[in-house]
Protein backbone atom coordinates (compact mmCIF):
# COMPACT_ATOMS: atom_id res chain seq x y z
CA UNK A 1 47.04 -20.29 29.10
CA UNK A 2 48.41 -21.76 25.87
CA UNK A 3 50.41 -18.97 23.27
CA UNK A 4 49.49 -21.42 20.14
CA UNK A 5 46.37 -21.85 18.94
CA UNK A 6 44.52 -25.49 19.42
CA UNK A 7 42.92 -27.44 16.88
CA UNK A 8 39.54 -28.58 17.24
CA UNK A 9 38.74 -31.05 14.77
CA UNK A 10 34.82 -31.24 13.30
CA UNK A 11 34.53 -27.93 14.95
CA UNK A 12 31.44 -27.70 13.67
CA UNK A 13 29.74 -30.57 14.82
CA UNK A 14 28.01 -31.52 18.36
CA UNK A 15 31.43 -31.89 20.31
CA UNK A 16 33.57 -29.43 18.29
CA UNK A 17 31.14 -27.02 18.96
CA UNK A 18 31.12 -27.34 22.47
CA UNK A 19 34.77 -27.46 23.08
CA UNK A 20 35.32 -24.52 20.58
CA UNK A 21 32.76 -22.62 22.84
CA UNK A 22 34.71 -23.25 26.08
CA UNK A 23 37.44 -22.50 24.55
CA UNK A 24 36.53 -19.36 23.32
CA UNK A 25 35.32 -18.52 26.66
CA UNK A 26 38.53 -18.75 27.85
CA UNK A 27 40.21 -16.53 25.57
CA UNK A 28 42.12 -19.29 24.38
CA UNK A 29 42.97 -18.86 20.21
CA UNK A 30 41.51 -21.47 18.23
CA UNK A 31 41.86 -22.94 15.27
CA UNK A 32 38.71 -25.09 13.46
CA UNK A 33 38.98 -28.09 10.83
CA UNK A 34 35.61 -27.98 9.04
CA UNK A 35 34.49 -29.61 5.55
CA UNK A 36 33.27 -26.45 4.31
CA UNK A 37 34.40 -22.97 5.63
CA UNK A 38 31.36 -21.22 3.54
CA UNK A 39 29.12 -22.96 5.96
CA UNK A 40 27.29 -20.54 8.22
CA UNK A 41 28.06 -22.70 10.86
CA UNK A 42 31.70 -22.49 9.94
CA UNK A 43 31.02 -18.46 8.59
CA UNK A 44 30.01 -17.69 12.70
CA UNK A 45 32.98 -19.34 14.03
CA UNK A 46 35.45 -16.90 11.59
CA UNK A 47 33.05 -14.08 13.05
CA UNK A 48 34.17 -15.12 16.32
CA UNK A 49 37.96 -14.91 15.68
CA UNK A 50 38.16 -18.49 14.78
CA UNK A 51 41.06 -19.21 12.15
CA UNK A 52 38.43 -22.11 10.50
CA UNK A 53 40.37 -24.66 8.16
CA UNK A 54 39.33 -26.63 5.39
CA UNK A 55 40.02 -30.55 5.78
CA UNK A 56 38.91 -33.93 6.31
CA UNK A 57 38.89 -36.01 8.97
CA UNK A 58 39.89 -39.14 6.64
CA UNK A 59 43.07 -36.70 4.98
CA UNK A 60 46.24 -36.78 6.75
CA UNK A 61 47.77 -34.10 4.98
CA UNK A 62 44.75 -31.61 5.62
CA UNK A 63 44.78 -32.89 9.10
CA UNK A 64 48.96 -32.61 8.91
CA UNK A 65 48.04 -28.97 7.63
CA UNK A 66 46.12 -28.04 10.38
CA UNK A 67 47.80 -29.29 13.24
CA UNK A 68 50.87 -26.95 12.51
CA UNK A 69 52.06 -25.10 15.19
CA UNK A 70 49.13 -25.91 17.35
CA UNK A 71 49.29 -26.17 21.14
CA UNK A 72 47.37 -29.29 21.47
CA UNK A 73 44.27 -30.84 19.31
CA UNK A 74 40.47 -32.03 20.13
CA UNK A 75 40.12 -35.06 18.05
CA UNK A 76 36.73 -36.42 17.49
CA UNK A 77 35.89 -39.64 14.86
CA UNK A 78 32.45 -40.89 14.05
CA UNK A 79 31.32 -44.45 12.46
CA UNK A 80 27.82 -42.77 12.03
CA UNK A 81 28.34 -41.64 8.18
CA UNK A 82 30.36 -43.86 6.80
CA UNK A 83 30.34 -46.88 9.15
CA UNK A 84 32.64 -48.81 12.04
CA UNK A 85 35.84 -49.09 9.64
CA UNK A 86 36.11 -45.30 8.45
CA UNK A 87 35.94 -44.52 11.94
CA UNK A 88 39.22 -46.16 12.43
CA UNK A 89 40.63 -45.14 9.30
CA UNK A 90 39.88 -41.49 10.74
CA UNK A 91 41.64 -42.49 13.61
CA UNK A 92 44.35 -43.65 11.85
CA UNK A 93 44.69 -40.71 10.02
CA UNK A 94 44.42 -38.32 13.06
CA UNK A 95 47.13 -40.26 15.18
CA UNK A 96 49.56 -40.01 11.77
CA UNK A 97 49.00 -36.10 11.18
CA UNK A 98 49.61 -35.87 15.01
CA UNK A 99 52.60 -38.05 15.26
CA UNK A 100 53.96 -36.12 11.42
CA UNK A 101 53.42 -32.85 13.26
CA UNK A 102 54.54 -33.99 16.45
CA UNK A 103 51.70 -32.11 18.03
CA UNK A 104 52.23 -31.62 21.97
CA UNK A 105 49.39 -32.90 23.27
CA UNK A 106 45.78 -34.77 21.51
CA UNK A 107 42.79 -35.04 23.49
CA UNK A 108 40.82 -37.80 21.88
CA UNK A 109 36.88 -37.82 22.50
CA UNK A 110 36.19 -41.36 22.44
CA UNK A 111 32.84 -42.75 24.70
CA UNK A 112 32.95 -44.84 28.09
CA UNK A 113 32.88 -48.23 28.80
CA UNK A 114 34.99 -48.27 25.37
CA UNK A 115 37.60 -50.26 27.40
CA UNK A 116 35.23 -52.70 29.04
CA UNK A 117 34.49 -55.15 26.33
CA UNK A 118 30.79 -54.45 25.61
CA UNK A 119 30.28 -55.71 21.94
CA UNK A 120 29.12 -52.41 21.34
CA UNK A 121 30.26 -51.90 17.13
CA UNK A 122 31.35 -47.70 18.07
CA UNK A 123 32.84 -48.23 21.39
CA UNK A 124 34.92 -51.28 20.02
CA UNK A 125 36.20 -49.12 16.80
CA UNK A 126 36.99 -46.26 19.43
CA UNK A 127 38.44 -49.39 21.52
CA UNK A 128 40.92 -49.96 18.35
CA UNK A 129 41.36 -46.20 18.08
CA UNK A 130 42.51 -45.65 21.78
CA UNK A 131 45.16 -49.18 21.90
CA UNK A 132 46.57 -47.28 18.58
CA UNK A 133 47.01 -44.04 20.51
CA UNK A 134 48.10 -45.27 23.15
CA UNK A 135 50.71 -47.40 21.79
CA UNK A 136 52.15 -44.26 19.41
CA UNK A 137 54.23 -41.43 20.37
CA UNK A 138 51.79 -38.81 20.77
CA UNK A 139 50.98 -37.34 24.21
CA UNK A 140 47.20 -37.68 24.57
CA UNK A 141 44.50 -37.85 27.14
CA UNK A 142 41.06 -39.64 26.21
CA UNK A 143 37.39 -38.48 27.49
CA UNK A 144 34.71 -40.65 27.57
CA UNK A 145 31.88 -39.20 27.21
CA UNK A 146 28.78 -41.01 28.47
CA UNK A 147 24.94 -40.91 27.25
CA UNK A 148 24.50 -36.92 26.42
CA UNK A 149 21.53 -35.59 27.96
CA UNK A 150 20.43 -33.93 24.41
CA UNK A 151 20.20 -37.26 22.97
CA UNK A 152 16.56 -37.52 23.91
CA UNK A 153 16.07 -34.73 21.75
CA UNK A 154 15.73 -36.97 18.87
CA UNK A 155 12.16 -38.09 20.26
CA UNK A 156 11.12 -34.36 20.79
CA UNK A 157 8.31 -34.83 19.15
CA UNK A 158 7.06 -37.81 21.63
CA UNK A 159 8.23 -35.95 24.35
CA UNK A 160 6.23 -32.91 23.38
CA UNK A 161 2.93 -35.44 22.99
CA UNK A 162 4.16 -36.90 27.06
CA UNK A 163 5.58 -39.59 25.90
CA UNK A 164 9.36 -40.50 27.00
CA UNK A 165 10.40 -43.79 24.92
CA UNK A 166 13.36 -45.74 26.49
CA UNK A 167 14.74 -49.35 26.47
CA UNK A 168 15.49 -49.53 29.87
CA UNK A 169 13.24 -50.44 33.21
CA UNK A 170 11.76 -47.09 35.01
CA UNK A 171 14.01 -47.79 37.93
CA UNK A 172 17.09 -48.44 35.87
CA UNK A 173 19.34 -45.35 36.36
CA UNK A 174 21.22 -44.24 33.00
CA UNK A 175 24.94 -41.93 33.77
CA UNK A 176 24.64 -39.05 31.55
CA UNK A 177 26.42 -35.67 30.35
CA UNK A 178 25.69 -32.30 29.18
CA UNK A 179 27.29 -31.57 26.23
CA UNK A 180 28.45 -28.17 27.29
CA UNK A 181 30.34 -29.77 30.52
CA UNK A 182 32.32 -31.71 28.01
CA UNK A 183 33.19 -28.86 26.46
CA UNK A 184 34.32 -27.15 30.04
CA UNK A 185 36.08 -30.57 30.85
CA UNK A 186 37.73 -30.69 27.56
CA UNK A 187 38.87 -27.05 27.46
CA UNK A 188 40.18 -27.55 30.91
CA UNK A 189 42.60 -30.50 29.46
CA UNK A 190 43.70 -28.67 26.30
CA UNK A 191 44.84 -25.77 28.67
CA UNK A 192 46.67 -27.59 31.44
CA UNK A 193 47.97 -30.54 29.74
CA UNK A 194 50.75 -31.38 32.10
CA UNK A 195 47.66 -32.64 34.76
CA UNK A 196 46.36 -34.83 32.34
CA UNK A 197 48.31 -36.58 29.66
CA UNK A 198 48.15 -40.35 29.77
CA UNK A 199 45.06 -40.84 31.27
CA UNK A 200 41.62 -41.92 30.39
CA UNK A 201 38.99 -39.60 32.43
CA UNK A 202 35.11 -40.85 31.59
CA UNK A 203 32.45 -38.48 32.17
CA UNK A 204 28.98 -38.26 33.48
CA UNK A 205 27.57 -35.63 35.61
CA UNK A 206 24.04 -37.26 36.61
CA UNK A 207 22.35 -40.74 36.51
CA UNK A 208 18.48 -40.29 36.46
CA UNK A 209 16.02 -43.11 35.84
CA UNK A 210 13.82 -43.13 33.12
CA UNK A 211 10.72 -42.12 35.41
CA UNK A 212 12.77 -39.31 36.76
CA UNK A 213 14.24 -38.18 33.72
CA UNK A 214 10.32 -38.37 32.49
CA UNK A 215 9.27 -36.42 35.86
CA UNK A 216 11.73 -33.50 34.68
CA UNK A 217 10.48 -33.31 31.34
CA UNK A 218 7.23 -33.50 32.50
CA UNK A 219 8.48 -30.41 35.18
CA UNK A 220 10.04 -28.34 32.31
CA UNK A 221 7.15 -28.45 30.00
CA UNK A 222 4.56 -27.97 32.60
CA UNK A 223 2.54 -31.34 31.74
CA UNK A 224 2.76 -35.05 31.94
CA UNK A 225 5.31 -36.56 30.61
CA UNK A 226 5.44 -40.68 31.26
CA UNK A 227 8.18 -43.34 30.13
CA UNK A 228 7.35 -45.79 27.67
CA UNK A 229 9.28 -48.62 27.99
CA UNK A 230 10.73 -49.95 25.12
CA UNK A 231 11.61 -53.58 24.16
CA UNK A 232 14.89 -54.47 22.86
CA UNK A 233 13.98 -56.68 20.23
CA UNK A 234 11.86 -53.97 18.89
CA UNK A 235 15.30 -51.83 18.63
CA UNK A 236 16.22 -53.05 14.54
CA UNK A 237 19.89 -51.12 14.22
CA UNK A 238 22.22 -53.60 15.74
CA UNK A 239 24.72 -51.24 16.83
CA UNK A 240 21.44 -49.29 18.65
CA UNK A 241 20.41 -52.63 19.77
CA UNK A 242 24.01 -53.58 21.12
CA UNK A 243 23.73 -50.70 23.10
CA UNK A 244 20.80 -50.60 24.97
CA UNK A 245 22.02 -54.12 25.81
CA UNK A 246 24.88 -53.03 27.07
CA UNK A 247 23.27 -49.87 29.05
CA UNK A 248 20.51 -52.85 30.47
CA UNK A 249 23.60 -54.95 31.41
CA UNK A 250 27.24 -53.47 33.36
CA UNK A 251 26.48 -50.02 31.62
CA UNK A 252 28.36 -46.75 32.18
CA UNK A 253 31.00 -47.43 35.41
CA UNK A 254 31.71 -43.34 35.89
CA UNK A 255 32.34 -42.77 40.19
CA UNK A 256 29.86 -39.61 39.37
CA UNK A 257 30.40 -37.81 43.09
CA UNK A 258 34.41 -38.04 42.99
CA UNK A 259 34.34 -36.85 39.46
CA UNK A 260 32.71 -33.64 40.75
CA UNK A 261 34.76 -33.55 44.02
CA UNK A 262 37.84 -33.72 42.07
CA UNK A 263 36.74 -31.08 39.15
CA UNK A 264 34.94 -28.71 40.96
CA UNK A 265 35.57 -26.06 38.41
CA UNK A 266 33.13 -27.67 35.74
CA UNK A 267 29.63 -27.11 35.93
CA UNK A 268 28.23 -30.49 35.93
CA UNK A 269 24.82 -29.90 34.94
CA UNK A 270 21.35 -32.35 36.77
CA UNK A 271 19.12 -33.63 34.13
CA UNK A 272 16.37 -31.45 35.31
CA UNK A 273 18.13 -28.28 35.25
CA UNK A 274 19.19 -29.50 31.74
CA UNK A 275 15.17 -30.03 30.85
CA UNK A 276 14.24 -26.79 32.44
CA UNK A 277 16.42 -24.83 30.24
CA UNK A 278 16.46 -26.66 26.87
CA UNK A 279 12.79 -28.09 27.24
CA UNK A 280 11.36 -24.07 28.27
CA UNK A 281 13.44 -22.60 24.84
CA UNK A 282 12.00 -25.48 23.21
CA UNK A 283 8.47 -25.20 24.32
């Protein structure tokens, strides 16, 4: 256990939230960067004993600010609101707060196959972001995440009508992660650093196909649920498209069973124990 509190950065947001869950779980102190503290996202964290933060992820010296005194930091950067390049400028400005602050240890959440060359516009600006880390002075570690499982959540409203839309083959099996074993993974590296720093650990914790991840959907909500296979020239975001590409082509490379052997202590939630709980609230 850690004395100083760690930083989670966009503690608010899908990761943060996750990892500032964990963390809480494990009566670790915390410290949150949010955008705005009067959020009631933000206002439930400071009713949790969070010390929440105001800052930016593109503002060293709010990001300088927060990292003070901190054990360690969860550092997450998205190209998804402002695009590829201010994702690496919030890199940028990360690794300097972090290397100003000379903060002990930064877990960065980047996404696998980030180091394999896929073409893919956010792995390649996470790509940039991890050489620069790992060329600084910082101590670090890097997760990458694969697929989240909650990502199909954004066609809810097909999956509620039985239909399952996905650009890949029925048989084509697709590594993915539960959001909250990220969390348990990341809290696990914040709070025993010495285990971890310099190396890049990439995370999945189940590969269903599209027909079986269709067959648990279909299990949860207690009808039929079928994949629809979708083409890839019908995918019109080129980053999207670039993707499912890359997830048709060499894909996710994660050795799923000697992750688990080697972190037993994580959960490492199935698919379909996933859709049984989220799909059953949901329903």
């Amino acid at each position: 256990m850690v004395d100083e509190p760690v930083l989670v950065l966009a503690a608010t947001g899908g990761q943060g939230r996750v990892v500032t869950d964990a963390l809480l779980a494990r009566g670790t102190r915390i410290r949150a960067l949010v955008r705005d503290p009067a959020r009631s996202a933000a206002r439930q964290l400071a009713d949790q004993g969070v010390d929440v933060v105001a800052g930016s992820l593109s503002d060293p010296g709010s990001l300088a600010a927060a990292m003070k005194g901190v054990a360690g930091v969860f550092a997450f950067t998205t190209p998804f609101e402002a695009g590829i390049e201010a994702e690496v400028e919030q890199g940028r400005a990360i690794l300097a707060a972090a290397a100003r602050e000379r903060v002990a240890h930064l877990v960065f959440s980047s996404v696998a196959g980030a180091d394999q060359g896929s073409g893919v516009p956010h792995f390649e600006s996470k790509a940039r972001i991890e050489a620069e880390l790992a060329a600084g002075d910082v101590p670090y570690t890097i997760l990458g995440p694969t697929y989240f499982f909650d990502n199909a959540l954004g066609g809810a409203r097909r999956i509620l009508d039985g239909v399952l839309d996905l650009p890949l083959p029925p048989d084509r099996p697709l590594q993915q992660l539960a959001r909250p074993d990220l969390g348990a993974f990341a809290a696990e590296v914040l709070l025993d650093p010495a285990r971890y720093v310099g190396q890049r650990i990439e995370l999945a914790g189940d590969a269903p196909t599209p027909t079986q991840m269709a067959a648990a959907l279909g299990a949860a909500l207690g009808r039929e649920v079928r994949h629809e296979y979708v083409p890839l020239a019908a995918i019109g975001n080129p980053d999207m498209h670039a993707m499912w590409t890359f997830l048709n082509g060499t894909g996710y490379r994660v050795d799923i069973p000697a992750l688990r052997a080697a972190h037993p202590e994580i959960p490492w939630t199935d698919f379909a124990d996933w859709a049984r709980h989220t799909w059953a609230i949901a329903d």
